[in-house]
Protein backbone atom coordinates (compact mmCIF):
# COMPACT_ATOMS: atom_id res chain seq x y z
CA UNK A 1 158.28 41.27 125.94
CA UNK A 2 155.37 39.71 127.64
CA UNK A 3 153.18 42.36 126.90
CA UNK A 4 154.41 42.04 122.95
CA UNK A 5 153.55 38.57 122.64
CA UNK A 6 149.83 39.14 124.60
CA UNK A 7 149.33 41.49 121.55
CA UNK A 8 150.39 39.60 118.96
CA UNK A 9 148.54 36.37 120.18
CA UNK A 10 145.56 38.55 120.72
CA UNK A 11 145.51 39.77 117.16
CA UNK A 12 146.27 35.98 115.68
CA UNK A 13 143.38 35.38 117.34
CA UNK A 14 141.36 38.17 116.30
CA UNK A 15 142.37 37.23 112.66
CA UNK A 16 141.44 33.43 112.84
CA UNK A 17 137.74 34.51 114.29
CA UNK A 18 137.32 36.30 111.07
CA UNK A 19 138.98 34.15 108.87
CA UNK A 20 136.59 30.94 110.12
CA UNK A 21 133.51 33.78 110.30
CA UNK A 22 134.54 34.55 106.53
CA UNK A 23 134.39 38.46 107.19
CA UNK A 24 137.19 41.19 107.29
CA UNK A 25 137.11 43.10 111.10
CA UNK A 26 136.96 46.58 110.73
CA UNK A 27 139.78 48.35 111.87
CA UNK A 28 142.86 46.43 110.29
CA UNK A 29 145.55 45.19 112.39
CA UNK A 30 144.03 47.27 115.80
CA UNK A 31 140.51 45.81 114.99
CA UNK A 32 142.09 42.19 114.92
CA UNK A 33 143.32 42.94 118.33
CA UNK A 34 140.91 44.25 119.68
CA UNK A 35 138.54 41.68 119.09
CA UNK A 36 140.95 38.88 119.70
CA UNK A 37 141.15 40.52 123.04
CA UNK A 38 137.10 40.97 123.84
CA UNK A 39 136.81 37.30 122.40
CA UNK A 40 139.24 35.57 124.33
CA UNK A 41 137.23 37.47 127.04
CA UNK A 42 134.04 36.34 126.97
CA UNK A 43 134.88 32.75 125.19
CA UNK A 44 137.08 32.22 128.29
CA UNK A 45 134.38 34.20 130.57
CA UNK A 46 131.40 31.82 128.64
CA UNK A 47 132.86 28.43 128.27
CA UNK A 48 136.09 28.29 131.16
CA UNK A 49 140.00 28.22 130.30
CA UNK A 50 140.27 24.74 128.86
CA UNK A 51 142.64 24.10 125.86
CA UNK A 52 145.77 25.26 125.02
CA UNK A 53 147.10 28.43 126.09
CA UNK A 54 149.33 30.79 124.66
CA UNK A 55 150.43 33.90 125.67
CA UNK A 56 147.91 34.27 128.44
CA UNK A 57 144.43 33.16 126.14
CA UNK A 58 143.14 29.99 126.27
CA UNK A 59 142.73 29.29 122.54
CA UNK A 60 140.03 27.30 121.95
CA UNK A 61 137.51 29.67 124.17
CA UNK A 62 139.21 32.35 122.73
CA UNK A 63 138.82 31.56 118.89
CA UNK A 64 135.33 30.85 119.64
CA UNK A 65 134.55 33.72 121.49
CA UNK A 66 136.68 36.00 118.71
CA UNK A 67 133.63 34.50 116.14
CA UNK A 68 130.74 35.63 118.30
CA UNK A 69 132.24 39.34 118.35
CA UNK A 70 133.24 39.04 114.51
CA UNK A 71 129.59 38.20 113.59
CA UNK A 72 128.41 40.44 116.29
CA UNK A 73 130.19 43.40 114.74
CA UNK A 74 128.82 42.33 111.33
CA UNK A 75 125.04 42.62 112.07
CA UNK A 76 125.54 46.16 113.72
CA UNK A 77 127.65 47.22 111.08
CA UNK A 78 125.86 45.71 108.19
CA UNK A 79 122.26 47.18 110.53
CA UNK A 80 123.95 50.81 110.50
CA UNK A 81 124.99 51.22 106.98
CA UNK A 82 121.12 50.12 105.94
CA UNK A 83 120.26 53.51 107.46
């Protein structure tokens, strides 16, 4: 079950970073996740565990770092379909 709710915070997460960044993630539901789970990653690797946490992620690091890979994923995406 703990695994379950990991995943589901993860792609809350995920969602809310594009949602704030005002750009879809590619990938659906798995791209939510996925970069729920590299954002919670380097926000919490960048700015510390401080906040709340749920589910294992510390939110606020989290949510911040789930922006930087939303508009990160943007500019390549947006730089590859140019070419």
């Amino acid at each position: 079950m703990g695994l379950l709710w990991t995943i589901i915070v993860g792609g809350v997460i995920g969602w809310l970073g594009g949602l704030l960044v005002g750009r879809d993630v590619p990938g659906g539901i798995i791209g939510n996740i996925i970069a729920g789970f590299i954002g919670a990653w380097l926000g919490t690797l960048l700015l510390g565990a401080w906040g709340p946490s749920v589910g294992g992620f510390a939110l606020i690091p989290a949510i911040i770092g789930a922006i930087v890979v939303v508009l990160i994923l943007s500019a390549i995406l947006r730089g590859t379909r140019r070419a």
